[in-house]
Each structure stands twice: as structure tokens, then as C-alpha cells.
PDB file of N, CA and C in Angstrom:
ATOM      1  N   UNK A   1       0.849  -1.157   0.000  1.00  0.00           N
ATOM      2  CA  UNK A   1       0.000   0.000   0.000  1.00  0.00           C
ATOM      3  C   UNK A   1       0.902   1.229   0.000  1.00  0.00           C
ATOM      4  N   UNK A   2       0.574   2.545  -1.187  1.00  0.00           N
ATOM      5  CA  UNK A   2       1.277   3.403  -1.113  1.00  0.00           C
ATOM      6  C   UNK A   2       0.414   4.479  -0.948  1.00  0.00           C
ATOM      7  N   UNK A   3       1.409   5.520   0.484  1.00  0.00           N
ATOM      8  CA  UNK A   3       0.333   6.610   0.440  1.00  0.00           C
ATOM      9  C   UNK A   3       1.187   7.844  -0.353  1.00  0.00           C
ATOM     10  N   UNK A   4      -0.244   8.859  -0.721  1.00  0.00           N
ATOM     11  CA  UNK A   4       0.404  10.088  -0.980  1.00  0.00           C
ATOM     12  C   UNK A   4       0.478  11.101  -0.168  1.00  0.00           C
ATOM     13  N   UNK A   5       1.525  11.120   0.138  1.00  0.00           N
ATOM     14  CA  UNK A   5       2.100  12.314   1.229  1.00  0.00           C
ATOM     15  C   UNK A   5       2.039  14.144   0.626  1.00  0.00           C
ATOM     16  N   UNK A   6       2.026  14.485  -0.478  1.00  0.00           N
ATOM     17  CA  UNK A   6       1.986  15.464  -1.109  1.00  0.00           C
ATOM     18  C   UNK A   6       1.841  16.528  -0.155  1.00  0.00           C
ATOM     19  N   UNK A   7       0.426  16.640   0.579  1.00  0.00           N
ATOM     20  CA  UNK A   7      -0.360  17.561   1.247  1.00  0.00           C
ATOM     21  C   UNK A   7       0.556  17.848   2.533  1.00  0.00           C
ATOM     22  N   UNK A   8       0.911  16.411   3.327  1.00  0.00           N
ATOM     23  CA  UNK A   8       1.535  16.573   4.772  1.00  0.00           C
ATOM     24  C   UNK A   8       3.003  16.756   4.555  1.00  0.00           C
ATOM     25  N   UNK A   9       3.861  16.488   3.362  1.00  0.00           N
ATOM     26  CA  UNK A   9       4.671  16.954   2.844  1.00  0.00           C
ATOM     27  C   UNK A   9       4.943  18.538   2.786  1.00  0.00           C
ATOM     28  N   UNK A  10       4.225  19.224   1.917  1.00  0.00           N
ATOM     29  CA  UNK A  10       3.537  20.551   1.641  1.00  0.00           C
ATOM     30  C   UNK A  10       3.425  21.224   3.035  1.00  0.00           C
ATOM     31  N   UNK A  11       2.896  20.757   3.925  1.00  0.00           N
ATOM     32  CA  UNK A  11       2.387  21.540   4.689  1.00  0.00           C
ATOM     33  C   UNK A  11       4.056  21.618   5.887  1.00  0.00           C
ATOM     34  N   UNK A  12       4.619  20.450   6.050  1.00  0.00           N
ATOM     35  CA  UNK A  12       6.028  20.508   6.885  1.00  0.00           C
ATOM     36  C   UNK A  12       6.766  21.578   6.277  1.00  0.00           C
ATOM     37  N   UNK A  13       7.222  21.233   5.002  1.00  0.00           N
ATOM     38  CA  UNK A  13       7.742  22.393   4.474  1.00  0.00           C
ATOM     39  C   UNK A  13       7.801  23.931   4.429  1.00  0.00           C
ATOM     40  N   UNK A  14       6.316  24.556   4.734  1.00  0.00           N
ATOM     41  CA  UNK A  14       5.546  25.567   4.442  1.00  0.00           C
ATOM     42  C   UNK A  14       6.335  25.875   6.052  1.00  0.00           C
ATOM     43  N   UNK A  15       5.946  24.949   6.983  1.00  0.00           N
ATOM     44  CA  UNK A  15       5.620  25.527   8.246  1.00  0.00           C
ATOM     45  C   UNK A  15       7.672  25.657   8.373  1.00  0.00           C
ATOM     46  N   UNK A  16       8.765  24.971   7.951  1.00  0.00           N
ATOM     47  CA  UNK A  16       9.721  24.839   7.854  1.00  0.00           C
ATOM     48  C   UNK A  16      10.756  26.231   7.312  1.00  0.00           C
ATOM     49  N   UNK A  17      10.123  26.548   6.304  1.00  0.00           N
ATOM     50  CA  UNK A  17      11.035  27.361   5.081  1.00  0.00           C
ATOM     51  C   UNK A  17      11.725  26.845   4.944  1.00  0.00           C
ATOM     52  N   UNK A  18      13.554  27.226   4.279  1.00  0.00           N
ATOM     53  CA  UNK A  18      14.312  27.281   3.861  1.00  0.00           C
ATOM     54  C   UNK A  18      15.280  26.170   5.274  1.00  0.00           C
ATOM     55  N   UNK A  19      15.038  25.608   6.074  1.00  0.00           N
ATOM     56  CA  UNK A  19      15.604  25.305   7.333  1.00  0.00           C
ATOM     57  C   UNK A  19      14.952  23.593   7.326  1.00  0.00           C
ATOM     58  N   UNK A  20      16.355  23.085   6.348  1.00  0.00           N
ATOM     59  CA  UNK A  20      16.217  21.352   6.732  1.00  0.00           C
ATOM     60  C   UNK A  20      16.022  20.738   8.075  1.00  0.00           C
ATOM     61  N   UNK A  21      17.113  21.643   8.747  1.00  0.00           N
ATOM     62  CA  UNK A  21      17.051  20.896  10.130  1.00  0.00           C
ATOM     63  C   UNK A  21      15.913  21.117  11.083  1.00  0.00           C
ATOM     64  N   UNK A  22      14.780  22.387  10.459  1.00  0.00           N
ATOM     65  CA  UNK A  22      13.359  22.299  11.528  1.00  0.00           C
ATOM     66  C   UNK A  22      12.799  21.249  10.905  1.00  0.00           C
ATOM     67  N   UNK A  23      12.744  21.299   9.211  1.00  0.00           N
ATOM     68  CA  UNK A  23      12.285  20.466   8.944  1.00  0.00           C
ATOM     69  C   UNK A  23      12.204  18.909   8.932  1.00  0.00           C
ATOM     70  N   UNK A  24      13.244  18.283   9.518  1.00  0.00           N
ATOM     71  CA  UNK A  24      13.416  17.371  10.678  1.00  0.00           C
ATOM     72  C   UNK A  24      12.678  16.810  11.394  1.00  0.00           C
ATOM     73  N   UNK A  25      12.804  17.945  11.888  1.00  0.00           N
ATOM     74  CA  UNK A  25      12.535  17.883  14.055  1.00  0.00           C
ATOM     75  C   UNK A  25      11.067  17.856  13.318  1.00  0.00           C
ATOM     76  N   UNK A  26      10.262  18.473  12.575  1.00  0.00           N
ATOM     77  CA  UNK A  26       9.071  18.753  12.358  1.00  0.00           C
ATOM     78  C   UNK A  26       8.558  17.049  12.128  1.00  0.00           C
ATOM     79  N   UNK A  27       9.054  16.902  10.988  1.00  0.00           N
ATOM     80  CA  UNK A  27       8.890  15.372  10.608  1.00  0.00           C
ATOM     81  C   UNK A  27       8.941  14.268  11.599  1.00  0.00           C
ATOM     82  N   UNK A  28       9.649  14.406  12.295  1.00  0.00           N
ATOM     83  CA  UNK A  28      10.176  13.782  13.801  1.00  0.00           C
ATOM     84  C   UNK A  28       8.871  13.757  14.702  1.00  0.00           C
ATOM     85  N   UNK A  29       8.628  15.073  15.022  1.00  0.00           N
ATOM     86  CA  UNK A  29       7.979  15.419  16.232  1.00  0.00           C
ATOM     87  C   UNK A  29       6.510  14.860  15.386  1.00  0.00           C
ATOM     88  N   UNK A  30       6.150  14.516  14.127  1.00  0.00           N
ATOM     89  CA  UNK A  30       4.819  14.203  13.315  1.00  0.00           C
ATOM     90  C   UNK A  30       4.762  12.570  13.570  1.00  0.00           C
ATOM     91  N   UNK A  31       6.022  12.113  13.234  1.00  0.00           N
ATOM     92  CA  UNK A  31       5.886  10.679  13.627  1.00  0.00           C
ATOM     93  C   UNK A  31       5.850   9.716  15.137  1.00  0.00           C
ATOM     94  N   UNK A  32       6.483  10.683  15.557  1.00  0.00           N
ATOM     95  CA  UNK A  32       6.450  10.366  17.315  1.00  0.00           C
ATOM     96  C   UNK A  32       4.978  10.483  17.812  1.00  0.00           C
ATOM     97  N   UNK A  33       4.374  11.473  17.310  1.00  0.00           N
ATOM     98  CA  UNK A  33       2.900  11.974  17.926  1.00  0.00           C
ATOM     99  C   UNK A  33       1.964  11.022  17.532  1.00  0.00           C
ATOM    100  N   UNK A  34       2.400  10.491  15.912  1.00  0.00           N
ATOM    101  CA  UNK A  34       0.997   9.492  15.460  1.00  0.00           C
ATOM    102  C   UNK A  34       1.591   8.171  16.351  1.00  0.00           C
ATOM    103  N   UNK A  35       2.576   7.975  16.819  1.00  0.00           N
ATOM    104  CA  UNK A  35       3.387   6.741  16.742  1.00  0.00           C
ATOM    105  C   UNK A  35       2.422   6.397  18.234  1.00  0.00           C
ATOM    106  N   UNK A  36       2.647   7.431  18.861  1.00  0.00           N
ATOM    107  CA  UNK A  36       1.613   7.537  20.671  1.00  0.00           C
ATOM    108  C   UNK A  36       0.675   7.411  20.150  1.00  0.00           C
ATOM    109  N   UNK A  37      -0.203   8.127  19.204  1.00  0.00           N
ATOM    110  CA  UNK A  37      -1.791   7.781  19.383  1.00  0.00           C
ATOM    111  C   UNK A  37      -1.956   6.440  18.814  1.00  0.00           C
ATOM    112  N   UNK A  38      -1.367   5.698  17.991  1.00  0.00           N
ATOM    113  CA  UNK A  38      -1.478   4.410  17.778  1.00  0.00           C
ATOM    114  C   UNK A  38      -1.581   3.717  18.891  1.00  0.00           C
ATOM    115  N   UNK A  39      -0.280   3.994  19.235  1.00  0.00           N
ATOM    116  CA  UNK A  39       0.144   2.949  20.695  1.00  0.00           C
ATOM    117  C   UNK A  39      -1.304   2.962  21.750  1.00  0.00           C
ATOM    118  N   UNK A  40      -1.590   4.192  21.798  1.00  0.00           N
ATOM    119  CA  UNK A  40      -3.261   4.072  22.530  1.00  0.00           C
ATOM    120  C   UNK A  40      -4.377   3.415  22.026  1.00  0.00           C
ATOM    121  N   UNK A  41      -4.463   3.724  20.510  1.00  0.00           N
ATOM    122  CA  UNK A  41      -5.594   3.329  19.628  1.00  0.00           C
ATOM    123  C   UNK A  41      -5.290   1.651  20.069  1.00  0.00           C
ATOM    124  N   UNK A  42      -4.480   1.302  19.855  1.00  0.00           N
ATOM    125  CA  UNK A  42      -3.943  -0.118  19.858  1.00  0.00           C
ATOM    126  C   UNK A  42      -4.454  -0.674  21.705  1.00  0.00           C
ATOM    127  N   UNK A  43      -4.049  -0.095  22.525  1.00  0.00           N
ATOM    128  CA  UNK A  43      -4.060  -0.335  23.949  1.00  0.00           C
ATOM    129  C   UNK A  43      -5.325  -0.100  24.455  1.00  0.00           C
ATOM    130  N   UNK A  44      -6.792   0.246  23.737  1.00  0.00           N
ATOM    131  CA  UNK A  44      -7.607   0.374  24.028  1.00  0.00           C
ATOM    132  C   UNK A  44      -8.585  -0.131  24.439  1.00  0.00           C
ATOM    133  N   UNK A  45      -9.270  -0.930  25.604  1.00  0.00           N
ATOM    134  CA  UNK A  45      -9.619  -1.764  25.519  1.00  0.00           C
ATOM    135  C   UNK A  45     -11.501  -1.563  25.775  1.00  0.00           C
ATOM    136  N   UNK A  46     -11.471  -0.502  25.539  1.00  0.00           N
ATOM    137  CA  UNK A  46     -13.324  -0.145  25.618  1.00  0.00           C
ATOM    138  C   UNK A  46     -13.727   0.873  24.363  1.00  0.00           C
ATOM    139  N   UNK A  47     -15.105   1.045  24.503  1.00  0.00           N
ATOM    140  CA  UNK A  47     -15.425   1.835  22.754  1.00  0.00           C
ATOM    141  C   UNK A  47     -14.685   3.437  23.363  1.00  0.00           C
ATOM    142  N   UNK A  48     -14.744   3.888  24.122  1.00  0.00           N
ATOM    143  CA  UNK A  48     -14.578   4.952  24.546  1.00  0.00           C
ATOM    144  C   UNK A  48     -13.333   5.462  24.168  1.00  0.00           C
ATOM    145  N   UNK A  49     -12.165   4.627  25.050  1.00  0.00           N
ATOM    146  CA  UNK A  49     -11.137   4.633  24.846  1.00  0.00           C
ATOM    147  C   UNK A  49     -10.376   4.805  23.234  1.00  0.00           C
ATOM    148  N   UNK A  50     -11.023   3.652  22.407  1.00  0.00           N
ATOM    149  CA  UNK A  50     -11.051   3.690  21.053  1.00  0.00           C
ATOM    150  C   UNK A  50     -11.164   5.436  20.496  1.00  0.00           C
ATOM    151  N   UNK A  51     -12.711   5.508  20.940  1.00  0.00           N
ATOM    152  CA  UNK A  51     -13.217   6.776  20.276  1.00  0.00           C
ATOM    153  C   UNK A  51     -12.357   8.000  19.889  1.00  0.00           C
ATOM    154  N   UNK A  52     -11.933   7.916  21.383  1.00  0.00           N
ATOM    155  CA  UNK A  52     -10.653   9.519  22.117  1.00  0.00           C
ATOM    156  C   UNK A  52      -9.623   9.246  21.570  1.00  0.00           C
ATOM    157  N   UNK A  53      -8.670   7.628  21.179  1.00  0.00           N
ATOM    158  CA  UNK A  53      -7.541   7.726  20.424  1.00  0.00           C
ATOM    159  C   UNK A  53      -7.860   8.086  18.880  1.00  0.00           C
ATOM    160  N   UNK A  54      -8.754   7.519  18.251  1.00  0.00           N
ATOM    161  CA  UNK A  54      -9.341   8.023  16.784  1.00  0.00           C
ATOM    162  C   UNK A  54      -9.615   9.231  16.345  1.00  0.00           C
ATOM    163  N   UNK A  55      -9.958   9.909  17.802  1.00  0.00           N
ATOM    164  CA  UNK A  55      -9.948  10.938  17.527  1.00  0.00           C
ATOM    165  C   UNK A  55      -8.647  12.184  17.428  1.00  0.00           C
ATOM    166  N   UNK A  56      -8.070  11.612  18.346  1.00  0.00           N
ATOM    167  CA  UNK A  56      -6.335  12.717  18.794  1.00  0.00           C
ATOM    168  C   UNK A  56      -5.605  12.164  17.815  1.00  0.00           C
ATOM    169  N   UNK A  57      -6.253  11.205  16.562  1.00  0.00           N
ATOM    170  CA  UNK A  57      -5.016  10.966  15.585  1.00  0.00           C
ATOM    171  C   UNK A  57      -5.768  11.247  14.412  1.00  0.00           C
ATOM    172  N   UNK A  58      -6.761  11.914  14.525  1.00  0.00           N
ATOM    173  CA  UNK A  58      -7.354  12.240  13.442  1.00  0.00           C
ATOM    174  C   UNK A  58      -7.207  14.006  13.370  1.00  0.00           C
ATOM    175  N   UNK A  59      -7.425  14.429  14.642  1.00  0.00           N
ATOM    176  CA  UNK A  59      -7.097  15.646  14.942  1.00  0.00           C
ATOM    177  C   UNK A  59      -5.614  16.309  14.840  1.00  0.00           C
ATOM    178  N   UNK A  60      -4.606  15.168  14.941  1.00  0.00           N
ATOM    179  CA  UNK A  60      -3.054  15.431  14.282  1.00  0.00           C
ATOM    180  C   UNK A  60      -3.185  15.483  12.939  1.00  0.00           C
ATOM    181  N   UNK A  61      -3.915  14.175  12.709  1.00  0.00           N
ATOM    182  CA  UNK A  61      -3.857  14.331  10.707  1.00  0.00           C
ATOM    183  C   UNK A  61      -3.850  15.675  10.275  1.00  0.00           C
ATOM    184  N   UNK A  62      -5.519  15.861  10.798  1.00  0.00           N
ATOM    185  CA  UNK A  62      -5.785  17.341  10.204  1.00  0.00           C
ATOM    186  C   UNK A  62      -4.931  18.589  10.222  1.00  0.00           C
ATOM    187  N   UNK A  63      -4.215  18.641  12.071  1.00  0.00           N
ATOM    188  CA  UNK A  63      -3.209  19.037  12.228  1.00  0.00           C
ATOM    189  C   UNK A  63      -2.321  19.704  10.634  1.00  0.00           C
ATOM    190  N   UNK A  64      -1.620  18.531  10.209  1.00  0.00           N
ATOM    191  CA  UNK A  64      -0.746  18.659   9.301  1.00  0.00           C
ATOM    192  C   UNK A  64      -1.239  18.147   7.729  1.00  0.00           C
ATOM    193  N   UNK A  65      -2.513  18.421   7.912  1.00  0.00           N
ATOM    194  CA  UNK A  65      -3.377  17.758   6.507  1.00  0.00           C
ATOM    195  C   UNK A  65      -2.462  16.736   6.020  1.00  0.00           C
ATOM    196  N   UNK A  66      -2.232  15.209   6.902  1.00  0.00           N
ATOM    197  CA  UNK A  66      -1.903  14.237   6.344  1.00  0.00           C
ATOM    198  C   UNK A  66      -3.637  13.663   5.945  1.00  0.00           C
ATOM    199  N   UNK A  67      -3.626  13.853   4.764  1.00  0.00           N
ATOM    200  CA  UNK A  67      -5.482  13.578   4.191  1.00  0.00           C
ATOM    201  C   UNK A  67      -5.438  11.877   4.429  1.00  0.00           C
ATOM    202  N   UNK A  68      -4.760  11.349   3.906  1.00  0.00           N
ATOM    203  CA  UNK A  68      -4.517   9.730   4.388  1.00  0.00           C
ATOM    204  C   UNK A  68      -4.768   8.901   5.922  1.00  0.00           C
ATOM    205  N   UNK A  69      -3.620   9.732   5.789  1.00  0.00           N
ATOM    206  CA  UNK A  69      -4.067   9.317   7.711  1.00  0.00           C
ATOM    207  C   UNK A  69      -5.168   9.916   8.408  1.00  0.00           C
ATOM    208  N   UNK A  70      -5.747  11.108   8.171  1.00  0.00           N
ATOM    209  CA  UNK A  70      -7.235  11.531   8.509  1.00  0.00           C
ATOM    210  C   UNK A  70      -8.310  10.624   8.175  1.00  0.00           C
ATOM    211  N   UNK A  71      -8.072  10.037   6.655  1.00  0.00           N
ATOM    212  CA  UNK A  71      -9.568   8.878   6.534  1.00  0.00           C
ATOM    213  C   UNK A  71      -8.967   7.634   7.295  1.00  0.00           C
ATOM    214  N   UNK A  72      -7.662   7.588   7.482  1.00  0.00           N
ATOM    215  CA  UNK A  72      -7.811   5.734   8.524  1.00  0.00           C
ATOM    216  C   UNK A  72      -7.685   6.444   9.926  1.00  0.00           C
ATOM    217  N   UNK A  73      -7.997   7.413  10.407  1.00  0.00           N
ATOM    218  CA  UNK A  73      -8.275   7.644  11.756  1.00  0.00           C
ATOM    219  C   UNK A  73     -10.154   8.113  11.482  1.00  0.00           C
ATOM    220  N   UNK A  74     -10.868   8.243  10.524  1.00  0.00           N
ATOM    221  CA  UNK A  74     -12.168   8.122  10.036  1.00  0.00           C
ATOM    222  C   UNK A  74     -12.804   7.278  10.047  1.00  0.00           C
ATOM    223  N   UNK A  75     -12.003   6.064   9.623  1.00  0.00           N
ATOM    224  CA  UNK A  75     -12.362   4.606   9.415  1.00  0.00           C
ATOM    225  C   UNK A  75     -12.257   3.798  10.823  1.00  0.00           C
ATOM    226  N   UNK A  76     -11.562   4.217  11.532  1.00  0.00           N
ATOM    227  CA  UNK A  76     -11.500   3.824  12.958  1.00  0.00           C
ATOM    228  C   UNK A  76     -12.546   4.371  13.660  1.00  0.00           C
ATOM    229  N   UNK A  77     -12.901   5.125  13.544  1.00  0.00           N
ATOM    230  CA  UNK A  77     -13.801   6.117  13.665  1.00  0.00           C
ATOM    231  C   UNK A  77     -15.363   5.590  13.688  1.00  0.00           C
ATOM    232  N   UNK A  78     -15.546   5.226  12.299  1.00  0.00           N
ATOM    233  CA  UNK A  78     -16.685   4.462  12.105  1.00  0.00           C
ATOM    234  C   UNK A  78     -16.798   2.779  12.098  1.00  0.00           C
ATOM    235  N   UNK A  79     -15.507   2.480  12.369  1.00  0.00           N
ATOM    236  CA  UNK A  79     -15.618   0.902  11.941  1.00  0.00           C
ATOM    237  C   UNK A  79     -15.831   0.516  13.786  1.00  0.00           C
ATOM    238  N   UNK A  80     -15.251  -0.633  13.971  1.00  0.00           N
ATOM    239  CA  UNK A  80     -15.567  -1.580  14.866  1.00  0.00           C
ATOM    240  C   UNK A  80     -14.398  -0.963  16.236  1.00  0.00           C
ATOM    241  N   UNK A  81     -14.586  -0.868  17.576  1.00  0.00           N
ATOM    242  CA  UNK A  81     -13.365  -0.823  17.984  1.00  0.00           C
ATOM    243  C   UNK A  81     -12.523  -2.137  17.807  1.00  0.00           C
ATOM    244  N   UNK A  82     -11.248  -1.883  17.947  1.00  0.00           N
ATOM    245  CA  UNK A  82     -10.175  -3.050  17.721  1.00  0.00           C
ATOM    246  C   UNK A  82      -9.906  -3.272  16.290  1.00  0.00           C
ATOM    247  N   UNK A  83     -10.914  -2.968  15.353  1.00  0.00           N
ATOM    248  CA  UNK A  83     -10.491  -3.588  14.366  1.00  0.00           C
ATOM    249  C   UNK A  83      -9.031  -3.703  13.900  1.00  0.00           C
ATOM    250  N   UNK A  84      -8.262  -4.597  14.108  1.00  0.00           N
ATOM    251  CA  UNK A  84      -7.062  -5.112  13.151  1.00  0.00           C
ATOM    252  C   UNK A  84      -6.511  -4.667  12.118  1.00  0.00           C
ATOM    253  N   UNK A  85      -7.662  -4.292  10.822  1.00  0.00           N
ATOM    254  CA  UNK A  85      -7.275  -4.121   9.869  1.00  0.00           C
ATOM    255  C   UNK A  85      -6.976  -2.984   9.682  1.00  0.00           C
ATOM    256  N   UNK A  86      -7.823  -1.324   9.970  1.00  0.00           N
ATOM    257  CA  UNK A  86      -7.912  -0.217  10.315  1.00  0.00           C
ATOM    258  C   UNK A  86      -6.143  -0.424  11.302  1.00  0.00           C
ATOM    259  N   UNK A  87      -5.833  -1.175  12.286  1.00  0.00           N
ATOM    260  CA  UNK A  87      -4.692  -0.758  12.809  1.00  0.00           C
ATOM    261  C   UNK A  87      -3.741  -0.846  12.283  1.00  0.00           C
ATOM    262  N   UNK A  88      -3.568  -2.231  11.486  1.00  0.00           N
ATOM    263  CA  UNK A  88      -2.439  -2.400  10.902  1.00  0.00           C
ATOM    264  C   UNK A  88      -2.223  -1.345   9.021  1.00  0.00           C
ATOM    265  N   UNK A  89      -3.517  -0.582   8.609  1.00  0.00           N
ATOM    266  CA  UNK A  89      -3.333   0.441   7.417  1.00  0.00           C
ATOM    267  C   UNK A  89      -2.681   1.388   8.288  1.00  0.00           C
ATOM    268  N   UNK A  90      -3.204   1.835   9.572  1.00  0.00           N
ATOM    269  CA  UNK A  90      -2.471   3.226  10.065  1.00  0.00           C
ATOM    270  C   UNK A  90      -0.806   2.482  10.604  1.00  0.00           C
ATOM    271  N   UNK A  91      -0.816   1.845  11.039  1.00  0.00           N
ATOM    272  CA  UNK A  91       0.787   0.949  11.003  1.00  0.00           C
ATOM    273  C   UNK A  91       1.605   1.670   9.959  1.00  0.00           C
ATOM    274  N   UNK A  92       1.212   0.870   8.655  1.00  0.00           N
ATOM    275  CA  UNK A  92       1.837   1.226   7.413  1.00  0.00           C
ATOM    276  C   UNK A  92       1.911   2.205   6.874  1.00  0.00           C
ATOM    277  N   UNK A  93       1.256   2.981   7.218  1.00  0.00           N
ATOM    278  CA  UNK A  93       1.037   4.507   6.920  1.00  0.00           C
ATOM    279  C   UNK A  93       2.668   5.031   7.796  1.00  0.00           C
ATOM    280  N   UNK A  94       2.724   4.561   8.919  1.00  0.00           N
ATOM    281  CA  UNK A  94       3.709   5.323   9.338  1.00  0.00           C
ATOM    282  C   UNK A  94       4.536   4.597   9.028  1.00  0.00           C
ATOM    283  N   UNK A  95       4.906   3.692   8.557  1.00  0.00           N
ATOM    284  CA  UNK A  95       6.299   3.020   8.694  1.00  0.00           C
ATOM    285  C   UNK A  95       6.478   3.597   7.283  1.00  0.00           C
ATOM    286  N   UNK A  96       5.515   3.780   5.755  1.00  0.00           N
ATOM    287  CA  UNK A  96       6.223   4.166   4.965  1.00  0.00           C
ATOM    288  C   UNK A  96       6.626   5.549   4.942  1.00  0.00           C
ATOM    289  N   UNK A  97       5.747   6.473   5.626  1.00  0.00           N
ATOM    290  CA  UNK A  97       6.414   7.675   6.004  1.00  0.00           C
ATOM    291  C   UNK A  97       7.545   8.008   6.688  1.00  0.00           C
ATOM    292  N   UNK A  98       7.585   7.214   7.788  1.00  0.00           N
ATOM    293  CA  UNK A  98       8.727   6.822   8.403  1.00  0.00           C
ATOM    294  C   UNK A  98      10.023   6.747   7.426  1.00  0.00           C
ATOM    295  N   UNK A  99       9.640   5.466   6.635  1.00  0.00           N
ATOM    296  CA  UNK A  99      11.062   4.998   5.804  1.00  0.00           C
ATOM    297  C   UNK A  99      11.572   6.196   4.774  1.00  0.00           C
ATOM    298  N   UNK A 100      10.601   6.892   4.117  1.00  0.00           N
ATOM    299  CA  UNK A 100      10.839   7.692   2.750  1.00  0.00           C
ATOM    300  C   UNK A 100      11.641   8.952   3.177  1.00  0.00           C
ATOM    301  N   UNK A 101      11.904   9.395   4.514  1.00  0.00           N
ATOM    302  CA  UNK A 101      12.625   9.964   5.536  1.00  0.00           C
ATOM    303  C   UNK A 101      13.717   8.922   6.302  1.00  0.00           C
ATOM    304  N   UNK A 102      14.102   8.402   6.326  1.00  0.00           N
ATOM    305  CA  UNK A 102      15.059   7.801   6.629  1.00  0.00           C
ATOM    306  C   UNK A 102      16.520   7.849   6.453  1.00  0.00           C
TER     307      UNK A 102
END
């Protein structure tokens, strides 16, 4: 699965200028943040719990208009709590963002 980063790309940059090394820490501080709300989304063990992590990682998406990761924190959103599949797309979402920065 490949996402398009364009938008959350776009938007690091913007907030960055001319300065690789904020732009970094920016990228950094984007993956660390979804990396926690996973780790919750994941550790959740009631609808509630679910709800509030789907939501603080949907509210980062938007954050940084990652549009991708906003519909699989949507889809968590509306789907089942726990669902698996919804966890392991937002997984991959970060690991290829993760890697293409590497």
C-alpha cells in the first residue's frame, strides 16, 4: 500500500522554510505523535477509549493535513473498535512515512 504524502509533505515544508534541520525535528515530532496515538488506539480496551484515540489521531492528521491518515483515523472512527485491519493500514502509513525519511 502506497500513500500520498503530497499535502503533509507541503504543509512541513511551508511551516519549515528554507531550514532542513526544523524540517526534521518537524517530521520527527509528526511521527512520534501518530506513533503515541497508535500505541493508545492499539491499547484500548473499551469503545470509549477507542473513540478519544481516533480521535487525537485524526485531529493530528488534520493538524498537518496528512489527508490519508485523517480517513484511517475516520475509518477507525466508524468501523468496529479493535479492528485489526484499520490498525495495521495506520501501522503502514507510518512506517512508509517513516522509511521515505530515513
Amino acid at each position: 500500500m502506497l500513500f500520498d504524502n503530497g499535502s503533509l509533505d507541503a504543509t512541513l515544508a511551508n511551516a519549515a522554510g528554507d531550514d532542513p534541520a526544523l524540517l526534521k525535528e518537524l517530521r520527527g515530532a509528526f511521527i512520534e505523535s501518530a506513533a503515541r496515538h497508535l500505541d493508545l488506539l492499539k491499547r484500548a480496551r473499551c469503545d470509549a477509549n477507542w473513540e478519544m484515540s481516533a480521535m487525537r489521531l485524526q485531529g493530528l492528521a488534520a493538524s498537518f493535513h496528512a489527508a490519508e491518515l485523517m480517513a484511517l483515523a475516520k475509518e477507525a472512527l466508524s468501523g468496529a473498535p479493535g479492528d485489526p485491519v484499520v490498525v495495521r493500514q495506520i501501522e503502514t502509513f507510518l512506517e512508509e512515512f517513516s522509511a521515505s525519511y530515513s
